[in-house]
C-alpha atoms as a PDB file:
ATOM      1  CA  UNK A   1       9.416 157.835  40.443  1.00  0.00           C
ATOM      2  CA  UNK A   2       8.033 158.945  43.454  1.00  0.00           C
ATOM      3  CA  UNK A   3      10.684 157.079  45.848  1.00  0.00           C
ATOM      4  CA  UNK A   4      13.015 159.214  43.681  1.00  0.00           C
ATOM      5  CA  UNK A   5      12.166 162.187  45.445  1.00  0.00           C
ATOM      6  CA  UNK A   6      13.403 161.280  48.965  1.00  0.00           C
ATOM      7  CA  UNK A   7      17.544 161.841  49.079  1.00  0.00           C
ATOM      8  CA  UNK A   8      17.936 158.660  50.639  1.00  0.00           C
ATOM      9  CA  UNK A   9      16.218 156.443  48.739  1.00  0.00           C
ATOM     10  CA  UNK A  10      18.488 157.490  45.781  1.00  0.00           C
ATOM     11  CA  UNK A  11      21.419 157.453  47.715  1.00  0.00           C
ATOM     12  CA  UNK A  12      20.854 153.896  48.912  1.00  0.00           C
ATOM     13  CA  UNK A  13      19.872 153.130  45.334  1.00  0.00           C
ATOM     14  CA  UNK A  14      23.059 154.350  43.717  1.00  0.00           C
ATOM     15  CA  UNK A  15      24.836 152.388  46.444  1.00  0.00           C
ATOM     16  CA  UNK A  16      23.732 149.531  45.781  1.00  0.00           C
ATOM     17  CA  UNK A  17      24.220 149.575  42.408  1.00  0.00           C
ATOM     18  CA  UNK A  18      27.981 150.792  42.853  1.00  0.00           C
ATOM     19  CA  UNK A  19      28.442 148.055  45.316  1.00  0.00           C
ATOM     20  CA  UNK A  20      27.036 145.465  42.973  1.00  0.00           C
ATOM     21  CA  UNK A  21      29.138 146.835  39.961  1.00  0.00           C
ATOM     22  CA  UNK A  22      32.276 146.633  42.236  1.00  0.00           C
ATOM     23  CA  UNK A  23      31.731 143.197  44.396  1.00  0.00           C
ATOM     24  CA  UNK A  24      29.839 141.245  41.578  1.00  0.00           C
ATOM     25  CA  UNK A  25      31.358 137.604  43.107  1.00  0.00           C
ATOM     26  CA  UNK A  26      30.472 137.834  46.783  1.00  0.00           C
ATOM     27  CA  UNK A  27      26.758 139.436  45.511  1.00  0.00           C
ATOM     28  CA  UNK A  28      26.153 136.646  43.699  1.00  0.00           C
ATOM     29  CA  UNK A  29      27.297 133.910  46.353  1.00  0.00           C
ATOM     30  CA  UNK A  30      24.956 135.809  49.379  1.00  0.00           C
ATOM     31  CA  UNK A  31      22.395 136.314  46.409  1.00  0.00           C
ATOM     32  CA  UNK A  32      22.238 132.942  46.154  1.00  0.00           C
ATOM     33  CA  UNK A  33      22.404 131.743  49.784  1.00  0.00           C
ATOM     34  CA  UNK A  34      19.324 133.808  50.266  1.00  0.00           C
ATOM     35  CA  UNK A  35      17.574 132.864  47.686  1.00  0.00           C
ATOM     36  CA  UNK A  36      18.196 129.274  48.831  1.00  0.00           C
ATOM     37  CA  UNK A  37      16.667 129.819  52.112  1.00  0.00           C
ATOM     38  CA  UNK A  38      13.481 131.527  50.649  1.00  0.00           C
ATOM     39  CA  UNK A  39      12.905 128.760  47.951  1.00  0.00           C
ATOM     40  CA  UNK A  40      13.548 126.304  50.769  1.00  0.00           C
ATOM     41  CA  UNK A  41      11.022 128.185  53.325  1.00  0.00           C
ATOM     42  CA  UNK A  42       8.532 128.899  50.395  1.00  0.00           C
ATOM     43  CA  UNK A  43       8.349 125.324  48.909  1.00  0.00           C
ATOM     44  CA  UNK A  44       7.869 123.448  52.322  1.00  0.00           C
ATOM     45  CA  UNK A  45       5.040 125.917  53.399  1.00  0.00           C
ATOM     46  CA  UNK A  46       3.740 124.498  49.819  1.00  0.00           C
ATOM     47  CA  UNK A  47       3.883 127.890  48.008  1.00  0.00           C
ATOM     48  CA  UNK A  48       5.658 128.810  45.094  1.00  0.00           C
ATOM     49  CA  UNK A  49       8.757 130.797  45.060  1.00  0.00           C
ATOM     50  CA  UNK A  50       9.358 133.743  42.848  1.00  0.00           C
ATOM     51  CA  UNK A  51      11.909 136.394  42.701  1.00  0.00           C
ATOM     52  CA  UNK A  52      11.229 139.457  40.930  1.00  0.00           C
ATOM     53  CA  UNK A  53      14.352 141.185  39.750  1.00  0.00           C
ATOM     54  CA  UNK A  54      14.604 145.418  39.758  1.00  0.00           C
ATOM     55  CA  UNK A  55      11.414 146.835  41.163  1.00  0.00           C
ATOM     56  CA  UNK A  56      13.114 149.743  40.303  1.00  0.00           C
ATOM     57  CA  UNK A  57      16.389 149.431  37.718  1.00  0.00           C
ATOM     58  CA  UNK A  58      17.933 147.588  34.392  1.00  0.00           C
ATOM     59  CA  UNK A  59      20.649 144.696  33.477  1.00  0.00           C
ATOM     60  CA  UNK A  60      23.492 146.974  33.398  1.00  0.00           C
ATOM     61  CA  UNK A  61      25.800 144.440  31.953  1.00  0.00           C
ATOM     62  CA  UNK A  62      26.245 141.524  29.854  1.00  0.00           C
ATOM     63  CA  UNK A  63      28.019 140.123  33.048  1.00  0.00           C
ATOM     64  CA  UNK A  64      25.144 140.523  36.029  1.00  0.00           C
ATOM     65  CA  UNK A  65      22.447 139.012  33.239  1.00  0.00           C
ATOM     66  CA  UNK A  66      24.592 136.220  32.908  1.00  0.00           C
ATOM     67  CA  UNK A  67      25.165 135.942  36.731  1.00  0.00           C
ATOM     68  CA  UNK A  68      21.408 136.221  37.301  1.00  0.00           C
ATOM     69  CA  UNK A  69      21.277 133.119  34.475  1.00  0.00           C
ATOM     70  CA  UNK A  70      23.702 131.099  36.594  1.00  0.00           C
ATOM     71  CA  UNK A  71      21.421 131.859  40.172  1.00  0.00           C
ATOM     72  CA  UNK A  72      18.436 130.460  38.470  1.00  0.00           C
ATOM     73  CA  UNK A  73      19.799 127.775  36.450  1.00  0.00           C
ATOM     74  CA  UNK A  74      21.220 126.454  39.980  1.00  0.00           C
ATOM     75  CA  UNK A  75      17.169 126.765  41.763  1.00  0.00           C
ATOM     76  CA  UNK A  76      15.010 125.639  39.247  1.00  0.00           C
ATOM     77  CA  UNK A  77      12.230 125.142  41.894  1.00  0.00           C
ATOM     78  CA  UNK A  78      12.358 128.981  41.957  1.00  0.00           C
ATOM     79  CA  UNK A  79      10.635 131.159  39.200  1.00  0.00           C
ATOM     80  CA  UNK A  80      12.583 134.245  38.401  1.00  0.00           C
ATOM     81  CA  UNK A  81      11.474 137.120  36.467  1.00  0.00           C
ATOM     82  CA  UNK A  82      11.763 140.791  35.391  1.00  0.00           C
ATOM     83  CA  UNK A  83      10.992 143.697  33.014  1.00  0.00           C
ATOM     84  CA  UNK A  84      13.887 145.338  30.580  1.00  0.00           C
ATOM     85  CA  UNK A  85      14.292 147.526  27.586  1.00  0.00           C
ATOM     86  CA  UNK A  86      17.700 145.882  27.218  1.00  0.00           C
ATOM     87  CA  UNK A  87      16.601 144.375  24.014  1.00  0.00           C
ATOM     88  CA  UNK A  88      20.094 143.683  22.178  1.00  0.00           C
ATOM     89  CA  UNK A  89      21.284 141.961  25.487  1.00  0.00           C
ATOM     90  CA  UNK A  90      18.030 140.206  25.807  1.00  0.00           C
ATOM     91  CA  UNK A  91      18.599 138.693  22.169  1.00  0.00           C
ATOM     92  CA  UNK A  92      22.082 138.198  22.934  1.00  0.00           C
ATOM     93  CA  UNK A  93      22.149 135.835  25.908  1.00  0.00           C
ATOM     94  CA  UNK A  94      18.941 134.457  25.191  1.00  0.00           C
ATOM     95  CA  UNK A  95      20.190 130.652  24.560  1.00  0.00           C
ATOM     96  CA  UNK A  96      21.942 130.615  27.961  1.00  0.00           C
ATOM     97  CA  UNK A  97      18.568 131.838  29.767  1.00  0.00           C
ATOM     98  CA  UNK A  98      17.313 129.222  31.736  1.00  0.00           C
ATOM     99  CA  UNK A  99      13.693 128.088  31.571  1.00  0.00           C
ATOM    100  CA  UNK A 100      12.803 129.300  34.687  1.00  0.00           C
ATOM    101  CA  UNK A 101      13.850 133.035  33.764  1.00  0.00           C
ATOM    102  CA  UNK A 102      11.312 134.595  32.447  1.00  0.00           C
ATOM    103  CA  UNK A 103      12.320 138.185  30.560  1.00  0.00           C
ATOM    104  CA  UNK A 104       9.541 140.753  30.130  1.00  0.00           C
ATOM    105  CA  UNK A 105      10.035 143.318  27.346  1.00  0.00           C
ATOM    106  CA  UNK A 106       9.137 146.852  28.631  1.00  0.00           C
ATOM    107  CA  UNK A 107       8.642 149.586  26.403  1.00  0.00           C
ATOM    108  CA  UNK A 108       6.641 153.102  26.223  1.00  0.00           C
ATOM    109  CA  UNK A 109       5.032 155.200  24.195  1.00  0.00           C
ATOM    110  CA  UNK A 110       7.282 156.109  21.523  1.00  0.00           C
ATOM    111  CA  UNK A 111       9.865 153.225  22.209  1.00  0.00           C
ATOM    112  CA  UNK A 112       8.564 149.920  19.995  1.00  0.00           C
ATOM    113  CA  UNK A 113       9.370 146.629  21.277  1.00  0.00           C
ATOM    114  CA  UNK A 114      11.483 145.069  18.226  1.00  0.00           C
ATOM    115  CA  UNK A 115       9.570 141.804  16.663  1.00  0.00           C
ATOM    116  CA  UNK A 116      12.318 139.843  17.572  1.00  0.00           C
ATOM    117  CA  UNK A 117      12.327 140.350  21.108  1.00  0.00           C
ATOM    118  CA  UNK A 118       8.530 139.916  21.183  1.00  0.00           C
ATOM    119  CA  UNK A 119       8.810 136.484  19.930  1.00  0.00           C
ATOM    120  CA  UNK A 120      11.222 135.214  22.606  1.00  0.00           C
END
């Protein structure tokens, strides 16, 4: 919460969001191309590539989950994971996750993680 206080940072946040909301298609296709490169510069230096979605942010629609899915379903080399409270969507889509996806449940006091979601 703390990056929250400096103007920037949220504009540039926001931004990004907006832009990804807007331009969905070309995100994912230079998503993609960089993730390429890093899996490809991370696996021949003989370490193990990982992408961690939303240090800071959610799924925000059935449509970028599913266009994360499609990213890692095409670099399976690559191990992608993230943290959401997006339970219903988590349920949802999970038969099209791929097995190198890996979906933490995040919750807080006061907000129970459904039994459901916990077993996935």
């Amino acid at each position: 919460m703390k990056d929250y206080r400096n103007p920037s940072v949220v504009h540039a946040r926001f931004r990004n969001l907006y832009n990804m909301m807007k331009r969905m298609e070309e995100a994912e296709l230079e998503l993609e191309a960089q993730i390429a490169w890093n899996e490809q510069k991370r696996l021949k230096a003989g370490k193990e590539s990982v992408v961690r979605l939303h240090e800071s942010g959610e799924f925000f629609s059935d449509d970028y989950m599913l266009m994360w899915f499609r990213i890692a379903s095409k670099h399976p080399k690559t191990t992608f994971y993230t943290y959401s409270t997006k339970y219903e969507m988590m349920l949802e889509h999970y038969p099209e996750k791929p097995e190198n996806f890996k979906i933490l449940p995040s919750g807080w006091e006061g907000r129970e993680i459904p039994e459901k979601v916990k077993e996935i």
